[in-house]
Protein backbone atom coordinates (compact mmCIF):
# COMPACT_ATOMS: atom_id res chain seq x y z
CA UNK A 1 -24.97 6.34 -9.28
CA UNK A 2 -25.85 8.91 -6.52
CA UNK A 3 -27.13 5.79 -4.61
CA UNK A 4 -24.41 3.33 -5.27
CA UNK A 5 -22.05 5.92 -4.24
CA UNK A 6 -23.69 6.38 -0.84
CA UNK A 7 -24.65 2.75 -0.49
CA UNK A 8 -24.41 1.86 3.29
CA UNK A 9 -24.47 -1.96 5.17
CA UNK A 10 -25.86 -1.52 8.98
CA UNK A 11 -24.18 -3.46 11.34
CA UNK A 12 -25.30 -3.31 15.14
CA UNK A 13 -26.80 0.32 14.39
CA UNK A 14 -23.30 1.11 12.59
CA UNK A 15 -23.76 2.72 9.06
CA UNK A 16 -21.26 1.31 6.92
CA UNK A 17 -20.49 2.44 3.46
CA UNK A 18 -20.19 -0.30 1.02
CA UNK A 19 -17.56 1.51 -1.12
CA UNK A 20 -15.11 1.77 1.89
CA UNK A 21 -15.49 -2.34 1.79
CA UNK A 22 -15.22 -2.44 -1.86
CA UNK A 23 -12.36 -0.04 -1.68
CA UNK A 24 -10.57 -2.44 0.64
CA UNK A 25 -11.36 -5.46 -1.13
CA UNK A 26 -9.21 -4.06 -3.94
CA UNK A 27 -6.40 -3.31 -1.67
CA UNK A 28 -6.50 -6.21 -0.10
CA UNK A 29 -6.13 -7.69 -3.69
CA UNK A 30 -3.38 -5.33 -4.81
CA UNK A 31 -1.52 -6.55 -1.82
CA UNK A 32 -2.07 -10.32 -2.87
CA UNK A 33 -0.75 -9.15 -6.43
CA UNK A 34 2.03 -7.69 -4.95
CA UNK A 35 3.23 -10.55 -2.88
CA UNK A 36 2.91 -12.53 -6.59
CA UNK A 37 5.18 -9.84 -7.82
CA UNK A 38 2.07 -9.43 -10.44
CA UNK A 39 1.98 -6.07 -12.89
CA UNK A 40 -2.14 -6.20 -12.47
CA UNK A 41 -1.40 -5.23 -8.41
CA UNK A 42 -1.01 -1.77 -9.37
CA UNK A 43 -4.07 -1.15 -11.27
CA UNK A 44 -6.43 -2.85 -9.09
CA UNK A 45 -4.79 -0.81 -6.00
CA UNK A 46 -5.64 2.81 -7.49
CA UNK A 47 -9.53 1.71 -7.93
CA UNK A 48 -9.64 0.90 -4.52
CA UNK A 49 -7.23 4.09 -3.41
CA UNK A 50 -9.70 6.21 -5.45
CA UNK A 51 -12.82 4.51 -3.83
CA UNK A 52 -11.09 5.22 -0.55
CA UNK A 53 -9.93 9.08 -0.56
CA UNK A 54 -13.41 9.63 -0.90
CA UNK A 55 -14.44 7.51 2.26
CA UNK A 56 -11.90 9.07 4.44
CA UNK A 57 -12.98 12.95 3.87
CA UNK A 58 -15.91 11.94 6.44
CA UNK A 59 -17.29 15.61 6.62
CA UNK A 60 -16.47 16.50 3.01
CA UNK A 61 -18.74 13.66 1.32
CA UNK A 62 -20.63 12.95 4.60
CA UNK A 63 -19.59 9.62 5.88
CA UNK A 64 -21.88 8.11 8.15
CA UNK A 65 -18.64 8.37 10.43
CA UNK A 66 -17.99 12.40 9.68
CA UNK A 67 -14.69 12.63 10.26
CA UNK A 68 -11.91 14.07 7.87
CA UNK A 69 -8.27 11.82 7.93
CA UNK A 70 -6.41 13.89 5.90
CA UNK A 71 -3.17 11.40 6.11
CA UNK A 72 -5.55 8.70 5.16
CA UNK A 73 -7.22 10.28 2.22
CA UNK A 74 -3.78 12.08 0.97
CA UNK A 75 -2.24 8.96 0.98
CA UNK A 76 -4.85 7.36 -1.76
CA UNK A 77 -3.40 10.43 -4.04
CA UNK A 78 0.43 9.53 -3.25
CA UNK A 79 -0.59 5.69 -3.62
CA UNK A 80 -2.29 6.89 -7.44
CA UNK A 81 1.47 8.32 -8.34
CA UNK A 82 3.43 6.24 -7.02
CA UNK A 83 1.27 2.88 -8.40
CA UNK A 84 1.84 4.42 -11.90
CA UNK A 85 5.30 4.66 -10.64
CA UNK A 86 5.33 1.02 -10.19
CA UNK A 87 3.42 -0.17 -12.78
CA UNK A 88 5.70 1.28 -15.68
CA UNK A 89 8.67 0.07 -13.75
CA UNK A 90 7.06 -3.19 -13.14
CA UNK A 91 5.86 -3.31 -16.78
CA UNK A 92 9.17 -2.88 -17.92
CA UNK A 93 11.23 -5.63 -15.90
CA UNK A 94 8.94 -7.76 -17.26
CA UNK A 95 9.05 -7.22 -20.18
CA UNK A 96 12.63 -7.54 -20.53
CA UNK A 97 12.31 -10.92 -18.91
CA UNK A 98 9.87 -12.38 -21.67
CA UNK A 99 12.48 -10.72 -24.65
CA UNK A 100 15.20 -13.16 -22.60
CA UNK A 101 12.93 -16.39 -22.94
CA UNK A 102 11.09 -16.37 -19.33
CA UNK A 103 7.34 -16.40 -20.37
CA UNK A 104 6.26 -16.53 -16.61
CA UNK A 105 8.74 -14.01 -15.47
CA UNK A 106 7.68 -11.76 -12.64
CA UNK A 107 7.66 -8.18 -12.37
CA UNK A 108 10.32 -7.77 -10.01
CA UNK A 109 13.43 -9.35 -8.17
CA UNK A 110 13.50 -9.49 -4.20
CA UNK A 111 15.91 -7.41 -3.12
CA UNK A 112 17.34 -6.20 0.32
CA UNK A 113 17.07 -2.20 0.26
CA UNK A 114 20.64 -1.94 1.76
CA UNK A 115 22.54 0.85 3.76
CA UNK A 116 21.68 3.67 1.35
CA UNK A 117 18.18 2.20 1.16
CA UNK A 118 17.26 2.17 4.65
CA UNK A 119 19.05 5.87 5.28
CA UNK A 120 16.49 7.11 2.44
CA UNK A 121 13.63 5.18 4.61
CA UNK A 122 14.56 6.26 7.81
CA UNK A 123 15.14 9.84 6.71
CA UNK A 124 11.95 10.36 4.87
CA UNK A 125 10.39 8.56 7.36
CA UNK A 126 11.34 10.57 10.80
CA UNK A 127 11.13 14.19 8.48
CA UNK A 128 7.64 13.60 6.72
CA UNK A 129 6.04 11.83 9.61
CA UNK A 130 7.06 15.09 11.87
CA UNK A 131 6.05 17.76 9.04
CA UNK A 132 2.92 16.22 8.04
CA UNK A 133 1.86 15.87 11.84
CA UNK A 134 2.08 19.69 11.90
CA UNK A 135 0.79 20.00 8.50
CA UNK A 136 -2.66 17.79 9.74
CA UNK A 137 -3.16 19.35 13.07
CA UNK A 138 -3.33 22.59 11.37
CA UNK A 139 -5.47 21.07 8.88
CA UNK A 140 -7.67 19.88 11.74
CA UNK A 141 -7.47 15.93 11.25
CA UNK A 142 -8.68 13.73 13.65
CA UNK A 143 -5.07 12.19 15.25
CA UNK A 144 -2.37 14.22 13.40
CA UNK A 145 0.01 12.05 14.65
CA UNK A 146 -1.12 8.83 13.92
CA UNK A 147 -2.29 9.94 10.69
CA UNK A 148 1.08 11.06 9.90
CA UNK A 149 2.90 8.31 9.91
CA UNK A 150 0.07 6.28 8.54
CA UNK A 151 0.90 8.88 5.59
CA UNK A 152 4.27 8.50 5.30
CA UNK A 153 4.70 5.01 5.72
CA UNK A 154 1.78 4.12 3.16
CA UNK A 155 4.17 6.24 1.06
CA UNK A 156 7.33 4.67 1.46
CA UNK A 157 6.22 1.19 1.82
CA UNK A 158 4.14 1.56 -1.82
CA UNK A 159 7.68 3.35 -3.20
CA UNK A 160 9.55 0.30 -1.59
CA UNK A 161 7.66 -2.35 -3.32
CA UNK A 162 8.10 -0.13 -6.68
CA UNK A 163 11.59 -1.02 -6.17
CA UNK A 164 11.39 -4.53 -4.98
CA UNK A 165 12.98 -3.58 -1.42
CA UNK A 166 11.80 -6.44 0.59
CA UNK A 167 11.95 -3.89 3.78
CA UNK A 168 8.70 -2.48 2.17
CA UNK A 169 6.49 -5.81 3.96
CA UNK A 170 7.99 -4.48 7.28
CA UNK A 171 6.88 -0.64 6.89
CA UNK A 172 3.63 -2.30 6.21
CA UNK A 173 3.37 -3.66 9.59
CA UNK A 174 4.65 -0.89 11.20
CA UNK A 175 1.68 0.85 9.42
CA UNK A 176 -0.71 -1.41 10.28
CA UNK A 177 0.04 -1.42 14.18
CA UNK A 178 -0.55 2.62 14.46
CA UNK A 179 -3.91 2.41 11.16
CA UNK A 180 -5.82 -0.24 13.64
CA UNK A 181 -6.25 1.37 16.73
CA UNK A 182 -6.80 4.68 15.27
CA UNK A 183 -8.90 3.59 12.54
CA UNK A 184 -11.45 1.84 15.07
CA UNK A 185 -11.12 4.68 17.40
CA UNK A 186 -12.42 6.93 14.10
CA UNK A 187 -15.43 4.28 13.58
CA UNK A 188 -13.95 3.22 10.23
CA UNK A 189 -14.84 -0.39 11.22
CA UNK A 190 -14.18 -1.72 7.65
CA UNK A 191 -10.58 -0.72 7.16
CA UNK A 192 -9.81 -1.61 10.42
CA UNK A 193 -11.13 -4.80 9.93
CA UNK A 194 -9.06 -5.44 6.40
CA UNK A 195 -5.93 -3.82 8.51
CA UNK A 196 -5.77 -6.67 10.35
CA UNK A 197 -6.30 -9.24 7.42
CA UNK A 198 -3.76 -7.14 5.57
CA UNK A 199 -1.34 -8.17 8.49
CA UNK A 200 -1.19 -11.47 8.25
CA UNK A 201 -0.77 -11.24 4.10
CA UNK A 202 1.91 -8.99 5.24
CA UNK A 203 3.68 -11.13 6.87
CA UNK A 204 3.05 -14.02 4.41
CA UNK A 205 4.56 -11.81 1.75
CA UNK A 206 7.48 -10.92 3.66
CA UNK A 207 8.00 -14.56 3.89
CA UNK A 208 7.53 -15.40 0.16
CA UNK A 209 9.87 -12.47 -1.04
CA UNK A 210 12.40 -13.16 1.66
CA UNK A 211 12.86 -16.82 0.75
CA UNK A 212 13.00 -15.61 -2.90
CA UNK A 213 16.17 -14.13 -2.55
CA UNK A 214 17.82 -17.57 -1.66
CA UNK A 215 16.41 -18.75 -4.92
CA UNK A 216 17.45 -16.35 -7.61
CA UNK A 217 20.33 -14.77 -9.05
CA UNK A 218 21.03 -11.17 -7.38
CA UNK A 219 19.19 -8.02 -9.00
CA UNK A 220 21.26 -5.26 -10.45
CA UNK A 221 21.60 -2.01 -8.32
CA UNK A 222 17.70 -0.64 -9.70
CA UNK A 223 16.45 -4.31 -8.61
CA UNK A 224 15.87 -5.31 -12.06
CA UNK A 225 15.64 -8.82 -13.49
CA UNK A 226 18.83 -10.27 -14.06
CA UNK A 227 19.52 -11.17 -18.16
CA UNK A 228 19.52 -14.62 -18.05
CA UNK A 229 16.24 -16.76 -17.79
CA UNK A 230 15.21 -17.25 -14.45
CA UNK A 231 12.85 -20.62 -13.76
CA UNK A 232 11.31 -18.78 -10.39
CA UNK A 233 8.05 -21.10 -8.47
CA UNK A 234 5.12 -19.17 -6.85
């Protein structure tokens, strides 16, 4: 196990751990779930967010890349809570959509977020990415500001797609456009690699859940499914 755990792939004299590409590969696959609107996407996510709050504590379990991301690695914990978040929720609005005759329901109507929505996003947004900046640099990670928003973000884009706020797709990519640079900058070649396949699913699944909405009956005000039968196409 010791081995497995410290597994690395050498790529042009670059030590890469295989469990930060195995990590990603289940993210990458939560993400696919999530543009399905699939229960299993939450699941599959917290393996790989485990996998990956060890990877990004560089000095603590002595990366090849040594470098502690605290936003990074605390996010994989907030991602663990809120996915069971999601999955009960998920689990649920399904579940109520098979008792009403929909076999293949999904987990979760497309919804816009809405004024009150995007004041919560905004709000948590500008006041957590400015706290844990502080909180980080004290902390001593590597690009406290970066990593903060990376933090938040993660965070509120993961708590957005609990809800079915189709806004969460766009926090996503405003995630990904500050995670690249600094995550290549950091030598975590891997995730910045999957950062940028991530944005182009991203924007696939912003498509998919935005031209949802123009093809099912609206959600109630907690984005639930709606009590009728709903014939919905993947």
């Amino acid at each position: 196990m010791h081995e497995l755990f410290d597994a690395v792939w050498t790529i042009a004299s670059h030590d890469i751990l295989w469990r930060e590409v195995v990590g990603n590969g289940f993210g990458l696959g939560s993400a696919i779930g999530g543009m399905r609107r699939r229960v299993w996407a939450w699941p599959v996510g917290i393996v790989g967010n485990v996998l990956l709050f060890t990877v990004f504590l560089g000095a603590v379990f002595q990366t090849p890349q040594a470098r502690d991301l605290y936003g990074q690695a605390g996010r994989q914990v907030f991602f663990i809570v809120v996915s069971v978040y999601g999955w009960a929720r998920w689990s649920q609005a399904r579940a109520r959509g098979r008792a009403h005759g929909d076999r293949d329901a999904p987990a979760v109507v497309p919804r816009w977020a809405g004024r009150r929505g995007w004041i919560q996003l905004i709000s948590i947004g500008v006041v957590g990415t400015v706290t844990f900046a502080y909180v980080f640099q004290a902390l001593g990670s590597w690009g406290p500001w970066a990593d903060a928003w990376i933090f938040t973000g993660s965070f509120l884009a993961t708590y957005g797609m609990a809800r079915g706020w189709i806004e969460f797709w766009l926090i996503w990519i405003a995630v990904d456009a500050v995670g690249v640079p600094l995550l290549f900058m950091a030598g975590y070649y891997p995730s910045a690699a999957l950062y940028l396949v991530y944005g182009g699913v991203v924007i696939w699944g912003f498509a998919v859940w935005w031209r949802q909405t123009a093809r099912t009956p609206p959600a109630d005000g907690n984005g639930e499914l709606p009590q009728q039968p709903l014939l919905l196409a993947e």
